[in-house]
C-alpha atoms as a PDB file:
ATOM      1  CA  UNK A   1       7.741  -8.733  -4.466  1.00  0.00           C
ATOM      2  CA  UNK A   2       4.937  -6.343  -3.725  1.00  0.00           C
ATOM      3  CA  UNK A   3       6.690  -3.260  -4.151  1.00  0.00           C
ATOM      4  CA  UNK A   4      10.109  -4.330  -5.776  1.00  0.00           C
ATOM      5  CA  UNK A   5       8.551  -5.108  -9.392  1.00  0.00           C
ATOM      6  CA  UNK A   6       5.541  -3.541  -9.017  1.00  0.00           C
ATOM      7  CA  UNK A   7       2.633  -3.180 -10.445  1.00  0.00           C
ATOM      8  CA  UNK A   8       3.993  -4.925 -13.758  1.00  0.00           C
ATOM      9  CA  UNK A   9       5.142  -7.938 -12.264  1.00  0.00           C
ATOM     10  CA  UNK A  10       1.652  -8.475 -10.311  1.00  0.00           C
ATOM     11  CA  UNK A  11      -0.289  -8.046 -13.568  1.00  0.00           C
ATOM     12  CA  UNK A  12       1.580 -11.431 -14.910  1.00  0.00           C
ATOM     13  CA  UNK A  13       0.927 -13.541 -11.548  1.00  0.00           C
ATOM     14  CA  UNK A  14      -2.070 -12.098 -10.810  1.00  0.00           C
ATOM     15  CA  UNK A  15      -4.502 -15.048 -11.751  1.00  0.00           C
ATOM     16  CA  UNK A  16      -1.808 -17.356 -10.035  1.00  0.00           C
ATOM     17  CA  UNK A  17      -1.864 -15.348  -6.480  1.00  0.00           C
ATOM     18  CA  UNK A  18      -5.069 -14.018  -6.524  1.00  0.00           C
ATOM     19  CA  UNK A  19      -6.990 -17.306  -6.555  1.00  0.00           C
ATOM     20  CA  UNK A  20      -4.161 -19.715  -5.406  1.00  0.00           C
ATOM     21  CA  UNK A  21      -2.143 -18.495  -2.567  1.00  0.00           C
ATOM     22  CA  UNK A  22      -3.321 -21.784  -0.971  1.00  0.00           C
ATOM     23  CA  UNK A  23      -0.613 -24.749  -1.927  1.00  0.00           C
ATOM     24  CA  UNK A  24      -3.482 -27.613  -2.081  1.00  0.00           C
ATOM     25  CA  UNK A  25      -6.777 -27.934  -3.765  1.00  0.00           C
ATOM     26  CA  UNK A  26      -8.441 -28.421  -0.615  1.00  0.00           C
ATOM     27  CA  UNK A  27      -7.166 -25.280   1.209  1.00  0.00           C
ATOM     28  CA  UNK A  28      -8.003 -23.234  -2.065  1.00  0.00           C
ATOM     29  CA  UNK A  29     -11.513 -24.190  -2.257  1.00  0.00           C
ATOM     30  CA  UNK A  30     -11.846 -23.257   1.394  1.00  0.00           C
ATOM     31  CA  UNK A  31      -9.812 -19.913   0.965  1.00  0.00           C
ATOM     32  CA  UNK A  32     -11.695 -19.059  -2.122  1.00  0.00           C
ATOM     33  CA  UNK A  33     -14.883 -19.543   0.102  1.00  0.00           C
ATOM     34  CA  UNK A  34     -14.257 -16.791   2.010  1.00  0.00           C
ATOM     35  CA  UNK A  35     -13.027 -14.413  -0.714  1.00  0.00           C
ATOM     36  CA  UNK A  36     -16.196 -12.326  -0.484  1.00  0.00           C
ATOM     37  CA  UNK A  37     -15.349 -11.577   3.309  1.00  0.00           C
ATOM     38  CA  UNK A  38     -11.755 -10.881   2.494  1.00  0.00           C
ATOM     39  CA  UNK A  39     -12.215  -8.433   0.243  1.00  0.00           C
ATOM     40  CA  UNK A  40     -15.139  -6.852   2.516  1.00  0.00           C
ATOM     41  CA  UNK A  41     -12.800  -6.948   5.235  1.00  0.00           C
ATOM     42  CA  UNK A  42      -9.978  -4.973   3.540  1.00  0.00           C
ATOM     43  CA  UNK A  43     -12.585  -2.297   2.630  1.00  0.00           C
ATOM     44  CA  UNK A  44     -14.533  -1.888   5.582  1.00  0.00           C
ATOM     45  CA  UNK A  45     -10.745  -1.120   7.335  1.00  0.00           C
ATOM     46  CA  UNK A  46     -11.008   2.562   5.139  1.00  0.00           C
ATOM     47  CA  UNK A  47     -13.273   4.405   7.668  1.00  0.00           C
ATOM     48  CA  UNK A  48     -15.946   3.743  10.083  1.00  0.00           C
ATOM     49  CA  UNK A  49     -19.135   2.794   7.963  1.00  0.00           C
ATOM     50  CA  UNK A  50     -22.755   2.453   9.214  1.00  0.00           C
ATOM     51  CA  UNK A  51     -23.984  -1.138   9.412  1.00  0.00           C
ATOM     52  CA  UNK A  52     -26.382  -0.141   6.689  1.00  0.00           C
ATOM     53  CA  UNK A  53     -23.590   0.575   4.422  1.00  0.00           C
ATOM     54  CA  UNK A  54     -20.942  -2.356   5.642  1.00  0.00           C
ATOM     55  CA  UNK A  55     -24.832  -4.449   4.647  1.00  0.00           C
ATOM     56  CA  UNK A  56     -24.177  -2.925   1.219  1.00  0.00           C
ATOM     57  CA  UNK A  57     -20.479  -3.712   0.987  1.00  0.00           C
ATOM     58  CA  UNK A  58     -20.989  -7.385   2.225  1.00  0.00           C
ATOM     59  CA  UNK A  59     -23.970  -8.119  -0.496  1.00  0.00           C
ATOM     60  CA  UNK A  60     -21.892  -6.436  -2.984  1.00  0.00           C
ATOM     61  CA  UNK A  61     -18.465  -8.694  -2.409  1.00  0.00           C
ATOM     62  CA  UNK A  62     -20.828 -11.995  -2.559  1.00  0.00           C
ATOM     63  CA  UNK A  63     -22.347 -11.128  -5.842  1.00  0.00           C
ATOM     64  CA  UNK A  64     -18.864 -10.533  -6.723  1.00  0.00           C
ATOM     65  CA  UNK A  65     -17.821 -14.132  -5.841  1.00  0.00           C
ATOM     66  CA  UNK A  66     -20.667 -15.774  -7.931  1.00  0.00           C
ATOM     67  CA  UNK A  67     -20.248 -14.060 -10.446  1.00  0.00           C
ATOM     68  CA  UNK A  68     -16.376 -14.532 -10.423  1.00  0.00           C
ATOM     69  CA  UNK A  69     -17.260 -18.122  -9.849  1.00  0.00           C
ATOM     70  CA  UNK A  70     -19.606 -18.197 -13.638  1.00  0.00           C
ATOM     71  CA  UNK A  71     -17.747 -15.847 -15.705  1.00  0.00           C
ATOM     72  CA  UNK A  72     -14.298 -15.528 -14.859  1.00  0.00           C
ATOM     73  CA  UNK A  73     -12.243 -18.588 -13.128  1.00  0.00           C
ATOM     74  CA  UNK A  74     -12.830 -20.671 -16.747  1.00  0.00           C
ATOM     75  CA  UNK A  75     -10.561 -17.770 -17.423  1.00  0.00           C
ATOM     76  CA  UNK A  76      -8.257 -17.827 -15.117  1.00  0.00           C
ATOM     77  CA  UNK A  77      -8.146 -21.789 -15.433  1.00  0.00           C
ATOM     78  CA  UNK A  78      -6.952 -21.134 -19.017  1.00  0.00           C
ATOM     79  CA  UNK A  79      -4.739 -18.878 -18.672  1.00  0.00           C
ATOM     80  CA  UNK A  80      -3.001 -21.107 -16.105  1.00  0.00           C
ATOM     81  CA  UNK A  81      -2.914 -24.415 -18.016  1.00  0.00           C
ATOM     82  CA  UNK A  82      -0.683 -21.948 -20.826  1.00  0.00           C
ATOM     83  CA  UNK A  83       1.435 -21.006 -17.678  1.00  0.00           C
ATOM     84  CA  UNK A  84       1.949 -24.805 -16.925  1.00  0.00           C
ATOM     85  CA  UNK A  85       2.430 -25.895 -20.653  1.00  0.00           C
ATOM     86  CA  UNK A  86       5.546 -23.245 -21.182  1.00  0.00           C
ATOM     87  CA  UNK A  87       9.012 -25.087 -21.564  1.00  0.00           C
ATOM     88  CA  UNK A  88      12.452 -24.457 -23.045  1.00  0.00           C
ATOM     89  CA  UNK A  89      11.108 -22.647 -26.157  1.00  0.00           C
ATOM     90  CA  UNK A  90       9.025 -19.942 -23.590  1.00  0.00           C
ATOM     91  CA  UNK A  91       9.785 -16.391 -25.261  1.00  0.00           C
ATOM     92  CA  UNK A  92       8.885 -12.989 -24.030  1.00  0.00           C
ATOM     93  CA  UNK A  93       6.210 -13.064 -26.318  1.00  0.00           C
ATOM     94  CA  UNK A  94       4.657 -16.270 -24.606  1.00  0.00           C
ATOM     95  CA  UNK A  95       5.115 -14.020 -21.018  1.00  0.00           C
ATOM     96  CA  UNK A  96       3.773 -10.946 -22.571  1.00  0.00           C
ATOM     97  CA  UNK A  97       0.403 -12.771 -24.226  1.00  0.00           C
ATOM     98  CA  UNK A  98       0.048 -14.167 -20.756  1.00  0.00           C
ATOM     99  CA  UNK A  99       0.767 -10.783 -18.831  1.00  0.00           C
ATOM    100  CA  UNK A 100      -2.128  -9.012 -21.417  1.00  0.00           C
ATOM    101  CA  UNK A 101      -4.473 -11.506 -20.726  1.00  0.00           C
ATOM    102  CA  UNK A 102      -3.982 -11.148 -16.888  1.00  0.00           C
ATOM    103  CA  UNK A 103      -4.560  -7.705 -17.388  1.00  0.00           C
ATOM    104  CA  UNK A 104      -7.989  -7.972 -19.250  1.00  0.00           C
ATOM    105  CA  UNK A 105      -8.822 -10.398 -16.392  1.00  0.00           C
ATOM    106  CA  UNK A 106      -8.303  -7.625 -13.676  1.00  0.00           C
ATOM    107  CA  UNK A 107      -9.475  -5.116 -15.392  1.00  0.00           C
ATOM    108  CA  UNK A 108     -13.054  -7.267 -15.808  1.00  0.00           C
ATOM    109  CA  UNK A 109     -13.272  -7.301 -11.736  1.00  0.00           C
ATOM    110  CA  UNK A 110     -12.368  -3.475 -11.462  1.00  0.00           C
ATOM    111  CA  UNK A 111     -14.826  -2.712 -14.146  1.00  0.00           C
ATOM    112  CA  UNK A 112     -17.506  -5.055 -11.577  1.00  0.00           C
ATOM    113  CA  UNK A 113     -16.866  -3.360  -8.567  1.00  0.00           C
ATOM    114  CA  UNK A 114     -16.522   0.098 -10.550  1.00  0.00           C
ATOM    115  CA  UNK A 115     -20.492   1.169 -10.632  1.00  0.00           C
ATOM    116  CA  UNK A 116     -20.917  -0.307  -7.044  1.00  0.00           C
ATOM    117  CA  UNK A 117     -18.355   2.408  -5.905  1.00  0.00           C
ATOM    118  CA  UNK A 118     -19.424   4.759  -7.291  1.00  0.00           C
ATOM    119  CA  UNK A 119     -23.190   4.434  -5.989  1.00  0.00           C
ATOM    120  CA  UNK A 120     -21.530   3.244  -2.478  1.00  0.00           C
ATOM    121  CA  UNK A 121     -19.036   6.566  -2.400  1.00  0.00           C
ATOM    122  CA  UNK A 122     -22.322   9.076  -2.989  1.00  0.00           C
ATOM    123  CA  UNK A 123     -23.572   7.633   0.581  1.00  0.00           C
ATOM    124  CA  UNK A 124     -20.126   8.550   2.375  1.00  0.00           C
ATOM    125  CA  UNK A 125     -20.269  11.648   4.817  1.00  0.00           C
ATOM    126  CA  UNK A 126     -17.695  13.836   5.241  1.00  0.00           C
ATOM    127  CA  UNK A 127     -16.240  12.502   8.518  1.00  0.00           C
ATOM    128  CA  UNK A 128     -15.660   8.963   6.512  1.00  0.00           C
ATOM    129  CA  UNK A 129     -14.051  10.436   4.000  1.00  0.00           C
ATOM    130  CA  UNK A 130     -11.246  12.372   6.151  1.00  0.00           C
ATOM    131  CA  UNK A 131     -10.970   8.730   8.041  1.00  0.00           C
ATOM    132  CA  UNK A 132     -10.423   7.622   4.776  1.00  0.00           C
ATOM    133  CA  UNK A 133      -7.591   9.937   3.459  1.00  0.00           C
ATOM    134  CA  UNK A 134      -6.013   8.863   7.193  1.00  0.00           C
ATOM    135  CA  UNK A 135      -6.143   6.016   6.097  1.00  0.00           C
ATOM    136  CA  UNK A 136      -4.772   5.934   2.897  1.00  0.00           C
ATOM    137  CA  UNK A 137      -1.987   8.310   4.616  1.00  0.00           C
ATOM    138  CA  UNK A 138      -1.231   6.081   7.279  1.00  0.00           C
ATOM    139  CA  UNK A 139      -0.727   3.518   4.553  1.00  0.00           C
ATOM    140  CA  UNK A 140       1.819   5.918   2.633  1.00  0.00           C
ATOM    141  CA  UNK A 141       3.669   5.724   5.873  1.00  0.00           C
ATOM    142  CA  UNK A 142       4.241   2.386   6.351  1.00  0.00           C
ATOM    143  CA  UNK A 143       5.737   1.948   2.587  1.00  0.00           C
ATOM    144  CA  UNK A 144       8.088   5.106   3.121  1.00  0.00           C
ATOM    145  CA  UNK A 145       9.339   3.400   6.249  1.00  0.00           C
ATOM    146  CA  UNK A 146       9.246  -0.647   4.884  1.00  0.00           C
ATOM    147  CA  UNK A 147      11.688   1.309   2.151  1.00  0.00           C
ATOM    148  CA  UNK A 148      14.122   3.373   4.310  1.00  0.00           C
ATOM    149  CA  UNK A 149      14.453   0.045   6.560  1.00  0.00           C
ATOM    150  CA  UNK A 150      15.128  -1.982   3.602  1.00  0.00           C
ATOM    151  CA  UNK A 151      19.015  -2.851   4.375  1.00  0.00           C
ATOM    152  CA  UNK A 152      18.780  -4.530   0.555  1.00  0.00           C
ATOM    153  CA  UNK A 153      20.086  -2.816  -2.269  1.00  0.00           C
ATOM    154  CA  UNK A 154      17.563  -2.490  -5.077  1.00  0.00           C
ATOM    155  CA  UNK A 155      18.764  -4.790  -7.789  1.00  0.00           C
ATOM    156  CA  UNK A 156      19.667  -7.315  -4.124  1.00  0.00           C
ATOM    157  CA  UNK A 157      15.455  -6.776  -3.627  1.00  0.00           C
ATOM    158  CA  UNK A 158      14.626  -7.374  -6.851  1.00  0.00           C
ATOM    159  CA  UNK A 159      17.033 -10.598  -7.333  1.00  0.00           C
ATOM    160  CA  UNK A 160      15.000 -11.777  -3.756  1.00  0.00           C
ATOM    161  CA  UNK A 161      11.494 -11.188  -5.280  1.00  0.00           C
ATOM    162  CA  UNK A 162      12.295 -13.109  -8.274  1.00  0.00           C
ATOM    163  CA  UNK A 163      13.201 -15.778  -6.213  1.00  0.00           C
ATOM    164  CA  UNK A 164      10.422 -15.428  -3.839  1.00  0.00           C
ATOM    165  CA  UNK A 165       7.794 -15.721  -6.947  1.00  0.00           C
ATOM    166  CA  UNK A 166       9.955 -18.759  -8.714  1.00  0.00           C
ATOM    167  CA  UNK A 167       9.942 -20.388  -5.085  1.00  0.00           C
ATOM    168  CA  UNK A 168       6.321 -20.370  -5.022  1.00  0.00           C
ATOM    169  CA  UNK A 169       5.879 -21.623  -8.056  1.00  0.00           C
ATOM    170  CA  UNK A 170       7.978 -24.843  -6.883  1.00  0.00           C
ATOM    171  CA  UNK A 171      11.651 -23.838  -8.050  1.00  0.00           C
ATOM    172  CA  UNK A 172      14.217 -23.056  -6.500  1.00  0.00           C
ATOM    173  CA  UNK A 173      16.733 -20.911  -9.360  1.00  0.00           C
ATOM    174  CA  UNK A 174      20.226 -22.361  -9.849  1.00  0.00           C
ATOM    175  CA  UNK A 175      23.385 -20.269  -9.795  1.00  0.00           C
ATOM    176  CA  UNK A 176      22.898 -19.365 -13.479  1.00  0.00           C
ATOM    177  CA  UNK A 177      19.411 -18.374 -13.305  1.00  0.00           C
ATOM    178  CA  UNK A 178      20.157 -16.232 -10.357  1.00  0.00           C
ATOM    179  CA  UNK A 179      22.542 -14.357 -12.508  1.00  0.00           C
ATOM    180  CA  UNK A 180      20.229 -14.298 -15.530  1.00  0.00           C
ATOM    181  CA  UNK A 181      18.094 -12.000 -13.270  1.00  0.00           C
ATOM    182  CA  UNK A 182      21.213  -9.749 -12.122  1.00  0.00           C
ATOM    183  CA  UNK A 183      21.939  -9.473 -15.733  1.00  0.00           C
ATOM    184  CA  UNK A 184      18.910  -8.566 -17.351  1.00  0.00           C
ATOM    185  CA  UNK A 185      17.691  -6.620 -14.037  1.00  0.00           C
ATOM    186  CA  UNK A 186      20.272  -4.451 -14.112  1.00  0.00           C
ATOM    187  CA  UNK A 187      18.335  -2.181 -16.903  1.00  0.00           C
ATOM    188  CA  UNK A 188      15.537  -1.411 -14.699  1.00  0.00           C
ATOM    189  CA  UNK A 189      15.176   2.028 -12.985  1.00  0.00           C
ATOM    190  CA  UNK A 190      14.791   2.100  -9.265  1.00  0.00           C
ATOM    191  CA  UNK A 191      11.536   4.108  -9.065  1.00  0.00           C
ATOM    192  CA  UNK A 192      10.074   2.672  -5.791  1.00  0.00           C
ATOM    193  CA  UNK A 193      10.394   6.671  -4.404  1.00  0.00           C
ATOM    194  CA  UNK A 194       8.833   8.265  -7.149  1.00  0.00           C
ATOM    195  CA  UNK A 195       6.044   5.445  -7.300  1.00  0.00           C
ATOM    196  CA  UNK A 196       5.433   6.208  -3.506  1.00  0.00           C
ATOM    197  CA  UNK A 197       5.251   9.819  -4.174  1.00  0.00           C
ATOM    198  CA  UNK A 198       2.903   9.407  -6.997  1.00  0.00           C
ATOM    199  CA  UNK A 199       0.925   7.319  -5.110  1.00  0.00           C
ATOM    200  CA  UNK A 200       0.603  10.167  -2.334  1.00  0.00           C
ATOM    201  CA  UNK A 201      -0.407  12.567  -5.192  1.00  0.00           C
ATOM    202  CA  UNK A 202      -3.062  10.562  -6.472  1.00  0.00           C
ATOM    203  CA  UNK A 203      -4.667   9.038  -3.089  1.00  0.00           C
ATOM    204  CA  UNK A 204      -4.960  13.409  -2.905  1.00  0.00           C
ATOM    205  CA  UNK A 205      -6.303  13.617  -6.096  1.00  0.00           C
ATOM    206  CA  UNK A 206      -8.923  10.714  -4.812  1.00  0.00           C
ATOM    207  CA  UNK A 207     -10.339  12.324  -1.759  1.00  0.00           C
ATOM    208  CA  UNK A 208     -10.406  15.828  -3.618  1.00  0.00           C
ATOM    209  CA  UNK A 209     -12.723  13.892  -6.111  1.00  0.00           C
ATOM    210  CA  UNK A 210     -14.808  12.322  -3.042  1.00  0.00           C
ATOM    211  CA  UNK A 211     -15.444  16.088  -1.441  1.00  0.00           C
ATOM    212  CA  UNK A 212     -16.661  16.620  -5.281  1.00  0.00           C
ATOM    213  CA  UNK A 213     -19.160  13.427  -5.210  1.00  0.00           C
ATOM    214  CA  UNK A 214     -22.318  14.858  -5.418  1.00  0.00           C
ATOM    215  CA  UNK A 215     -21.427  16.901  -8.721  1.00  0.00           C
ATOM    216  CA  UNK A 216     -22.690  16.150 -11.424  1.00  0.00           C
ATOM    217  CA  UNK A 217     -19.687  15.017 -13.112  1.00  0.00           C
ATOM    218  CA  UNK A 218     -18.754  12.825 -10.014  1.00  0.00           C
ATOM    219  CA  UNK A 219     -18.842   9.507 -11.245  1.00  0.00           C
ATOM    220  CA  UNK A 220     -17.434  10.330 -15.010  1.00  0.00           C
ATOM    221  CA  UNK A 221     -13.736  12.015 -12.819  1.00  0.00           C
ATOM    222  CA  UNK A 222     -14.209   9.053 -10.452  1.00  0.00           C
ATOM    223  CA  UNK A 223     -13.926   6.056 -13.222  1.00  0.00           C
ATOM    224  CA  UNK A 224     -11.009   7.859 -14.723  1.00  0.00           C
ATOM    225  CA  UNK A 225      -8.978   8.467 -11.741  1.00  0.00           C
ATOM    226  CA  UNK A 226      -9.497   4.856 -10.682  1.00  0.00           C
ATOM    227  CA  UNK A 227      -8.666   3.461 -14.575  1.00  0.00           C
ATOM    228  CA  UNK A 228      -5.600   5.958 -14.155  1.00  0.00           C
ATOM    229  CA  UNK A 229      -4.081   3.811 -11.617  1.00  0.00           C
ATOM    230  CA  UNK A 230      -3.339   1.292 -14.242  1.00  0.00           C
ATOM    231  CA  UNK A 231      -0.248   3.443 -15.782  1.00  0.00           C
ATOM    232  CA  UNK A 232       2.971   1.315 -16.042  1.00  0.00           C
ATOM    233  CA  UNK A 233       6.520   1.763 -17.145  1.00  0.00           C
ATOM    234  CA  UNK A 234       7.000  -0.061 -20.342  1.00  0.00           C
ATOM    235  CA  UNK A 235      10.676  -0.813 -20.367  1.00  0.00           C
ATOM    236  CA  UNK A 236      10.168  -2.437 -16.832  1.00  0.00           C
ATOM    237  CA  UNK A 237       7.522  -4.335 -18.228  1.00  0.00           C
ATOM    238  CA  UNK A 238       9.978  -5.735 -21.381  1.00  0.00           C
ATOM    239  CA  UNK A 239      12.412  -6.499 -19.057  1.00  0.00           C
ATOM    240  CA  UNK A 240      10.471  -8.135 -16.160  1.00  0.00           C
ATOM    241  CA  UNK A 241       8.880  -9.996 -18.929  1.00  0.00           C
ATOM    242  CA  UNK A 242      12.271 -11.402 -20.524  1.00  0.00           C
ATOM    243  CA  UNK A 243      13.709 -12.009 -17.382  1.00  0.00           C
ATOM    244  CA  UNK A 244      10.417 -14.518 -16.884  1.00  0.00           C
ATOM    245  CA  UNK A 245      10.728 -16.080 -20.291  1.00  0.00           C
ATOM    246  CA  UNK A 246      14.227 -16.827 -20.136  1.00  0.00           C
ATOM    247  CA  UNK A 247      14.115 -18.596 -16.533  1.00  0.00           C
ATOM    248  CA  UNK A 248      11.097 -20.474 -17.583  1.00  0.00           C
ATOM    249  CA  UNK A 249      13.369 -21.663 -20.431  1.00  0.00           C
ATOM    250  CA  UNK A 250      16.214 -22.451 -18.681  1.00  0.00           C
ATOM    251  CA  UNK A 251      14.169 -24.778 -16.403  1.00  0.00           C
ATOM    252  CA  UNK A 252      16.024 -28.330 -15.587  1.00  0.00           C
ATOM    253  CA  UNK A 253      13.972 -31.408 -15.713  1.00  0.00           C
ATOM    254  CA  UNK A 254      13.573 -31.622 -11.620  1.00  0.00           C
ATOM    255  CA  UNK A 255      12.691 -27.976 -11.594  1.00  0.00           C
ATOM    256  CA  UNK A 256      10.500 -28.222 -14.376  1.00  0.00           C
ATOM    257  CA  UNK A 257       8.472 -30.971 -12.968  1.00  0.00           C
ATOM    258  CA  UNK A 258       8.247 -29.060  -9.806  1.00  0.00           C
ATOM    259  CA  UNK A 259       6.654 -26.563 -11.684  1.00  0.00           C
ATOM    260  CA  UNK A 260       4.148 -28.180 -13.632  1.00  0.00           C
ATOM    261  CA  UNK A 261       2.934 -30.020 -10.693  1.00  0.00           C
ATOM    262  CA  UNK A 262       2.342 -26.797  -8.773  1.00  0.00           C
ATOM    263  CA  UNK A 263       0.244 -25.026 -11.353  1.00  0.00           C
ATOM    264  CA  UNK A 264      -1.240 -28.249 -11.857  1.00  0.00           C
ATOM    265  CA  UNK A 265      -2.537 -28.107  -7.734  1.00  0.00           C
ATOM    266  CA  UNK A 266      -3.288 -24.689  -8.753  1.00  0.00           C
ATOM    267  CA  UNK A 267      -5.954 -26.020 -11.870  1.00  0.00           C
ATOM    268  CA  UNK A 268      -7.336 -28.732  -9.564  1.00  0.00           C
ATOM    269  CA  UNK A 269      -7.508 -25.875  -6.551  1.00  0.00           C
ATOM    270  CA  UNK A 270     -10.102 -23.809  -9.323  1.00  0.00           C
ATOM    271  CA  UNK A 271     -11.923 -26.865 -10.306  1.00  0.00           C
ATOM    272  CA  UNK A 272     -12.456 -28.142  -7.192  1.00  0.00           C
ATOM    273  CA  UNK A 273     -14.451 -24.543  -6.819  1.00  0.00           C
ATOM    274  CA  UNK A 274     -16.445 -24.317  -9.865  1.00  0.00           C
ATOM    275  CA  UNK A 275     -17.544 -28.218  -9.144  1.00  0.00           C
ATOM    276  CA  UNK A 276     -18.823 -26.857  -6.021  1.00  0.00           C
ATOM    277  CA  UNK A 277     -21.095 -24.260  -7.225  1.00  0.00           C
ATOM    278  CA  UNK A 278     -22.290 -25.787  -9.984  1.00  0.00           C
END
């Protein structure tokens, strides 16, 4: 799914993946447990930091989780239990309210991390930031090659993500669904080059505003290229959202129980975490 739909699709499920990847309770509370590290982790990979500065990083991720823990996964429960209670009347408005809200909720934890990054990037040298923007190329790589390899067409890729989210979500799509998704599908615009390209462009764009870091004017041109990366394509969004409403509403009574019981783990899987730190 990751870079068939896109962006888009990631905003809806983000407060289902992001805190549930985990298919019991038990497993979530223990992944979520670690989140702090995780997210660290994936960070500290950008260049080769000073032990002062991975300190920094490591304090800053496990304020993060706290603070996740108090103000956010009531949220996220919520916005869940309205995933859940969809059925056979879902519309794309239902999918869209959802989708907004999901947004808002990661645009809270970018806004968190945002001042931290900023302070955090003014310490960089410049040696860390080339390793960085090898880094970030490196990356760019590997997603020009996962997409030349790819032996699927892209309507074929997208028709396998759908079924790849639905799947985790307990359902596996009849014949009819399946060709719901062709159907509707069919209007979106194969962009995966041009989003790689524009990726490259503005990963540039970031380490030329690094080099620039201690301007004056460094952290205003640093917020806005980072909120900049939010920029979406709104007919894919109409369309990704339909196609999600009208599965949702087509759901059979197996499939539908399937479903509720899995967000259901997922509800217990955040409770059993905010029990624990209260």
């Amino acid at each position: 799914m990751k870079n068939m739909i896109g962006q888009t699709y990631k905003k809806i499920i983000v407060i289902l993946v992001f805190l549930t990847l985990p298919a019991c309770s038990v497993v979530g509370g223990l992944w979520y447990e670690r989140i702090d590290q995780i997210i660290a982790n994936q960070f500290l990979e950008y260049a080769s930091f000073t032990s002062e500065q991975e300190k920094y990083v490591r304090q800053a991720t496990l304020k993060f989780k706290y603070w996740n823990i108090k103000n956010e996964l009531p949220k996220y429960k919520e916005l869940i239990s309205q995933f859940r209670f969809l059925d056979d009347t879902t519309t794309f408005d239902d999918i869209d309210g959802i989708y907004q809200q999901g947004m808002l909720l990661g645009n809270n934890t970018r806004d968190y991390f945002l001042p931290q990054i900023v302070e955090f990037c003014k310490t960089i040298t410049n040696k860390q930031v080339d390793e960085m923007a090898t880094y970030f190329d490196e990356l760019m790589k590997e997603r020009k090659l996962e997409l030349e390899n790819d032996e699927d067409d892209f309507q074929s890729s997208l028709t396998k993500s759908f079924k790849r989210f639905f799947r985790f979500m307990g359902i596996k799509l009849n014949n009819d669904q399946i060709n719901t998704i062709r159907i509707l599908s069919s209007g979106i615009e194969d962009t995966r080059e041009q989003s790689i390209s524009e990726r490259i462009q503005w990963n540039q764009e970031f380490i030329a505003i690094l080099n620039l870091r201690q301007k004056e004017n460094f952290e205003e041109s640093f917020i806005n290229h980072i909120n900049s990366l939010d920029s979406e394509n709104p007919n894919t969004r109409v369309l990704i959202n339909q196609i999600t409403a009208e599965i949702i509403a087509s759901l059979d009574e197996k499939q539908r129980r399937k479903f509720v019981k899995r967000l259901g783990r997922f509800e217990a899987s955040i409770n059993q975490i905010i029990e624990e730190q209260n």
